[in-house]
C-alpha atoms as a PDB file:
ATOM      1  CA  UNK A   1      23.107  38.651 -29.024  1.00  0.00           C
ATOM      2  CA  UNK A   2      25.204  35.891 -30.884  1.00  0.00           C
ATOM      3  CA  UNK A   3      27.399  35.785 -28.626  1.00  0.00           C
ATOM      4  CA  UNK A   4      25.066  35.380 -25.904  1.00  0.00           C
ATOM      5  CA  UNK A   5      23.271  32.499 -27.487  1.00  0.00           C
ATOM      6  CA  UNK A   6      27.068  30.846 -28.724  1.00  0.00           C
ATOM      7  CA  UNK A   7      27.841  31.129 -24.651  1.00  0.00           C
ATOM      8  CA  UNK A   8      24.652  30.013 -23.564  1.00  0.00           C
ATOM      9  CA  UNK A   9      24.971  27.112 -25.559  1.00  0.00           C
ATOM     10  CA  UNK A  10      28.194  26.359 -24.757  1.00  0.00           C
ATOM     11  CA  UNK A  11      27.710  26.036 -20.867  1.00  0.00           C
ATOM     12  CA  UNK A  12      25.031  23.742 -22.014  1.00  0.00           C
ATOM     13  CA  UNK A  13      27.303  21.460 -24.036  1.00  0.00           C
ATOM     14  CA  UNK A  14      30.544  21.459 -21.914  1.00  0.00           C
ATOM     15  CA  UNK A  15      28.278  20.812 -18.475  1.00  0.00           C
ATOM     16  CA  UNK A  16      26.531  17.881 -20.092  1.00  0.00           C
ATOM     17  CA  UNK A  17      29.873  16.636 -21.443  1.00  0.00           C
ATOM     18  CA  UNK A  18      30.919  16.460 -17.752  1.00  0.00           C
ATOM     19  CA  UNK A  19      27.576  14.771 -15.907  1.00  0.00           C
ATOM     20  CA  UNK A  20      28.068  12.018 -14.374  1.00  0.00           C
ATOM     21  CA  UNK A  21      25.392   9.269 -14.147  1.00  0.00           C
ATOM     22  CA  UNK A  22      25.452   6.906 -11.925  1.00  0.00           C
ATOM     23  CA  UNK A  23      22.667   4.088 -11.420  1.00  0.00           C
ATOM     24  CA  UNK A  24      21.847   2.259  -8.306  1.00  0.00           C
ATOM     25  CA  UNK A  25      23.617  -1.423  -9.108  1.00  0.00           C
ATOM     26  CA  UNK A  26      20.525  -3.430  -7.160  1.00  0.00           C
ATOM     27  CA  UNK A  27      23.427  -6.107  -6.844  1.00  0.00           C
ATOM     28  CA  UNK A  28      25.723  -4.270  -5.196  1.00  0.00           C
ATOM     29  CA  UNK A  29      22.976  -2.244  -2.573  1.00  0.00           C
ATOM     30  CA  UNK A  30      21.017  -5.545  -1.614  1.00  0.00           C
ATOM     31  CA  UNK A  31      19.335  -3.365   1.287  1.00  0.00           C
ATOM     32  CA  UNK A  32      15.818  -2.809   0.883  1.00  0.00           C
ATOM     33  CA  UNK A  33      14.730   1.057   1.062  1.00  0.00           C
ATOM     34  CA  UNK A  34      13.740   2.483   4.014  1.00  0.00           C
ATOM     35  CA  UNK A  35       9.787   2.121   5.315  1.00  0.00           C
ATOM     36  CA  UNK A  36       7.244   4.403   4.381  1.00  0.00           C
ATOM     37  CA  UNK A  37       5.530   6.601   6.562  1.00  0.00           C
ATOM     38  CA  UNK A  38       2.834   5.449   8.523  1.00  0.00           C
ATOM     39  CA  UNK A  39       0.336   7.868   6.925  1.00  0.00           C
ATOM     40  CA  UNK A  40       1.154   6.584   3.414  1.00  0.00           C
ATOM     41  CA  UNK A  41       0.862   2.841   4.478  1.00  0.00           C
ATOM     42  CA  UNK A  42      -2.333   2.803   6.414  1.00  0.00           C
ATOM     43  CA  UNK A  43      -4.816   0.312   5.110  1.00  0.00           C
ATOM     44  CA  UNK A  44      -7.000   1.985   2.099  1.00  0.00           C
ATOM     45  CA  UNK A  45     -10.625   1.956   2.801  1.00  0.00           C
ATOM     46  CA  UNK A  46     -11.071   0.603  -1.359  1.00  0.00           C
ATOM     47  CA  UNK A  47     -10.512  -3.130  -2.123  1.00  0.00           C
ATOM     48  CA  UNK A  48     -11.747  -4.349  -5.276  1.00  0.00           C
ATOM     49  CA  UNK A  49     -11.902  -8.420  -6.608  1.00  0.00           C
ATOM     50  CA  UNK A  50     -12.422  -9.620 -10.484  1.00  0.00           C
ATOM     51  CA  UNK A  51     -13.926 -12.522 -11.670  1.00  0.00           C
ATOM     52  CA  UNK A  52     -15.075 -14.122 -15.030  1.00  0.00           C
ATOM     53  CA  UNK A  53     -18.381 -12.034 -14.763  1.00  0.00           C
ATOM     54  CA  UNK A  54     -18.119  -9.676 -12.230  1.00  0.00           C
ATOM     55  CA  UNK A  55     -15.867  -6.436 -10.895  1.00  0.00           C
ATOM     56  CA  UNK A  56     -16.516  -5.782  -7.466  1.00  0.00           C
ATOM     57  CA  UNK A  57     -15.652  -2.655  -5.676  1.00  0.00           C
ATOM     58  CA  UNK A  58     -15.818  -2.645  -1.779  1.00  0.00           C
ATOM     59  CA  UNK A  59     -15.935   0.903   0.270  1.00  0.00           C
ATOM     60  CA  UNK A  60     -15.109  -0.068   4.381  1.00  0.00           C
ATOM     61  CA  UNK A  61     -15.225   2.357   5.834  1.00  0.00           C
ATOM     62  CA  UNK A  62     -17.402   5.219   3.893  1.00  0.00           C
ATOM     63  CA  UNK A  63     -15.350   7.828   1.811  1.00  0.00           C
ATOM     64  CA  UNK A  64     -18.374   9.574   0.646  1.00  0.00           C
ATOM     65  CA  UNK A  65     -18.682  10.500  -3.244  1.00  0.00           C
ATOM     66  CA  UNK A  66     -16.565   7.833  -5.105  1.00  0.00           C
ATOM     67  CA  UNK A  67     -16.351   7.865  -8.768  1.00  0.00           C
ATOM     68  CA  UNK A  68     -14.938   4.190  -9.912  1.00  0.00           C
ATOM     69  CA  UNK A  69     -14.239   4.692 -13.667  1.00  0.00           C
ATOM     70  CA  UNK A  70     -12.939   1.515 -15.791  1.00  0.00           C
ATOM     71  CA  UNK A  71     -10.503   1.893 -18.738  1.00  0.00           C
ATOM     72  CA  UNK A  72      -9.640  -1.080 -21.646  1.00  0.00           C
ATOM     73  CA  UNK A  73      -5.994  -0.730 -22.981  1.00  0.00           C
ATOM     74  CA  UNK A  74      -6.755   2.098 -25.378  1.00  0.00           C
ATOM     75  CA  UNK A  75      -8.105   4.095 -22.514  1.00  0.00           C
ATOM     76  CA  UNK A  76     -11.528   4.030 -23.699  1.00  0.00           C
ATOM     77  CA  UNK A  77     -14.000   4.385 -20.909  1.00  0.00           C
ATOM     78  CA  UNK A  78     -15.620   0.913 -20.119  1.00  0.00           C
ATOM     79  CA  UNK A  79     -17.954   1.961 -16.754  1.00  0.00           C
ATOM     80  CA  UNK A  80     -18.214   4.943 -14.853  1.00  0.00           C
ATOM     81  CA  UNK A  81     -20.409   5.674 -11.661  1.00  0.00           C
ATOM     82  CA  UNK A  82     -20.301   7.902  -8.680  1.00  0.00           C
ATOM     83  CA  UNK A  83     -21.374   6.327  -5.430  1.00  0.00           C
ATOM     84  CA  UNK A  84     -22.786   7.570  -2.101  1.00  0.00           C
ATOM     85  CA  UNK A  85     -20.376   5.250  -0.240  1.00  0.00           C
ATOM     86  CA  UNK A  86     -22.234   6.266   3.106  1.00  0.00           C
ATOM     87  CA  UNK A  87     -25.212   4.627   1.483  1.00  0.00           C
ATOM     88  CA  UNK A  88     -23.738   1.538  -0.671  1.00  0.00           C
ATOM     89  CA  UNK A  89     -20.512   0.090   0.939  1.00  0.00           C
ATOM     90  CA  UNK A  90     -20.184  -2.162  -2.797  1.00  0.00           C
ATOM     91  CA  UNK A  91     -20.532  -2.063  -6.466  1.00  0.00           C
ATOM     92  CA  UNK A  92     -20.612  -4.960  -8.875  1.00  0.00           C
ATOM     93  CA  UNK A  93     -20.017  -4.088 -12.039  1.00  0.00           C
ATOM     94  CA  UNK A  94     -20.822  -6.939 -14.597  1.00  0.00           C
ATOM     95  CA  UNK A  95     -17.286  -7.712 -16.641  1.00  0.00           C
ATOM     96  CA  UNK A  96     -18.843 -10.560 -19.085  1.00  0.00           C
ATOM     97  CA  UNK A  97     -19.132  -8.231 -22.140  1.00  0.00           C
ATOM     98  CA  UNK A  98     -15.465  -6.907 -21.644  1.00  0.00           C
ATOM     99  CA  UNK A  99     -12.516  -8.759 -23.993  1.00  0.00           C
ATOM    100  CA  UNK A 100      -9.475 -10.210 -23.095  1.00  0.00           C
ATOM    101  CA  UNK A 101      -6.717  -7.735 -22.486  1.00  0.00           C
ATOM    102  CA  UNK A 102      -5.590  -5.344 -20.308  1.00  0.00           C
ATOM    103  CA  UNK A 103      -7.562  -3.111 -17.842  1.00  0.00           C
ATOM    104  CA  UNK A 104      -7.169  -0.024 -15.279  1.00  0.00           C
ATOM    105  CA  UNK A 105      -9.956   1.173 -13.016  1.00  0.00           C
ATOM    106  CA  UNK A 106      -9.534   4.251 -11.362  1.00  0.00           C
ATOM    107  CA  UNK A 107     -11.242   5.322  -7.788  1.00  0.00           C
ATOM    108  CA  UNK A 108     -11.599   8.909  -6.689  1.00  0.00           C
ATOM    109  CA  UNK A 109     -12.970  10.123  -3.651  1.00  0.00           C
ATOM    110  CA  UNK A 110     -12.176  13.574  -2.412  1.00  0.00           C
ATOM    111  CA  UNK A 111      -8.287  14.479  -2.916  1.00  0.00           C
ATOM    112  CA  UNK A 112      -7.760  10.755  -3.637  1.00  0.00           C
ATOM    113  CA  UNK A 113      -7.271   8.647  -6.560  1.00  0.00           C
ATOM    114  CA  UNK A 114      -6.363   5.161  -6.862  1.00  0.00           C
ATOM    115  CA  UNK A 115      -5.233   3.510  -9.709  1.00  0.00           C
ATOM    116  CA  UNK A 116      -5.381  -0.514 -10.144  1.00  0.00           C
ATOM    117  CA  UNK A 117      -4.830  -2.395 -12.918  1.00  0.00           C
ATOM    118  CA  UNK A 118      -5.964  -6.201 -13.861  1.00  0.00           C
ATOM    119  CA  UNK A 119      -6.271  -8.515 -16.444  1.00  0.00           C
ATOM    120  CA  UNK A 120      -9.396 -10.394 -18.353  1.00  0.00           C
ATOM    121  CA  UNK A 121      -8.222 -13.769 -19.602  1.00  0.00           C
END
């Protein structure tokens, strides 16, 4: 069983020993990477704004059940809410209490989540 484990071990070492890494040198490969495909780069039905007071969250066209959930930097939950987005199309979501820092808000909706992330100055 020794043995096995020295052996083991060894094919570990000596194969590591002869990786190669190579990175992509972004100076050298100027070309941008290819397109996406159209199904990932369709326009989201979710856009969202921030102001001094206010986070607004608009739904065109309806996705149904939404749940918008707000994070601060420590990932404490700010604000969450699910939505009937086939009977509000918008949330507001007043921001004025909320410290300067970082931010993430989170939108679900079915299989889908979308993650955006903003400041408060």
């Amino acid at each position: 069983m020794k043995r096995l484990i020295f052996f083991v071990a060894f094919i570990v070492l000596f194969t590591k020993a002869f990786a190669v890494v190579s990175p992509i040198d972004l100076a050298k490969n100027p070309q941008p990477p290819p397109p996406l495909p159209t199904s990932l780069t369709q326009e989201l039905p979710v856009s969202a704004s921030i102001s001094e007071t206010e986070l607004a969250v608009y739904f065109e066209p309806s996705v149904g059940d939404a749940t918008i959930t707000v994070y601060d930097a420590d990932n404490n939950i700010l604000y969450q809410e699910t939505i009937d987005t086939d009977s509000n199309s918008s949330v507001f979501v007043s921001s004025s209490s909320w410290s300067t820092g970082s931010y993430s808000i989170t939108i679900s909706y079915g299989t889908t989540s979308l993650i955006g992330y903003f400041d408060m100055e």
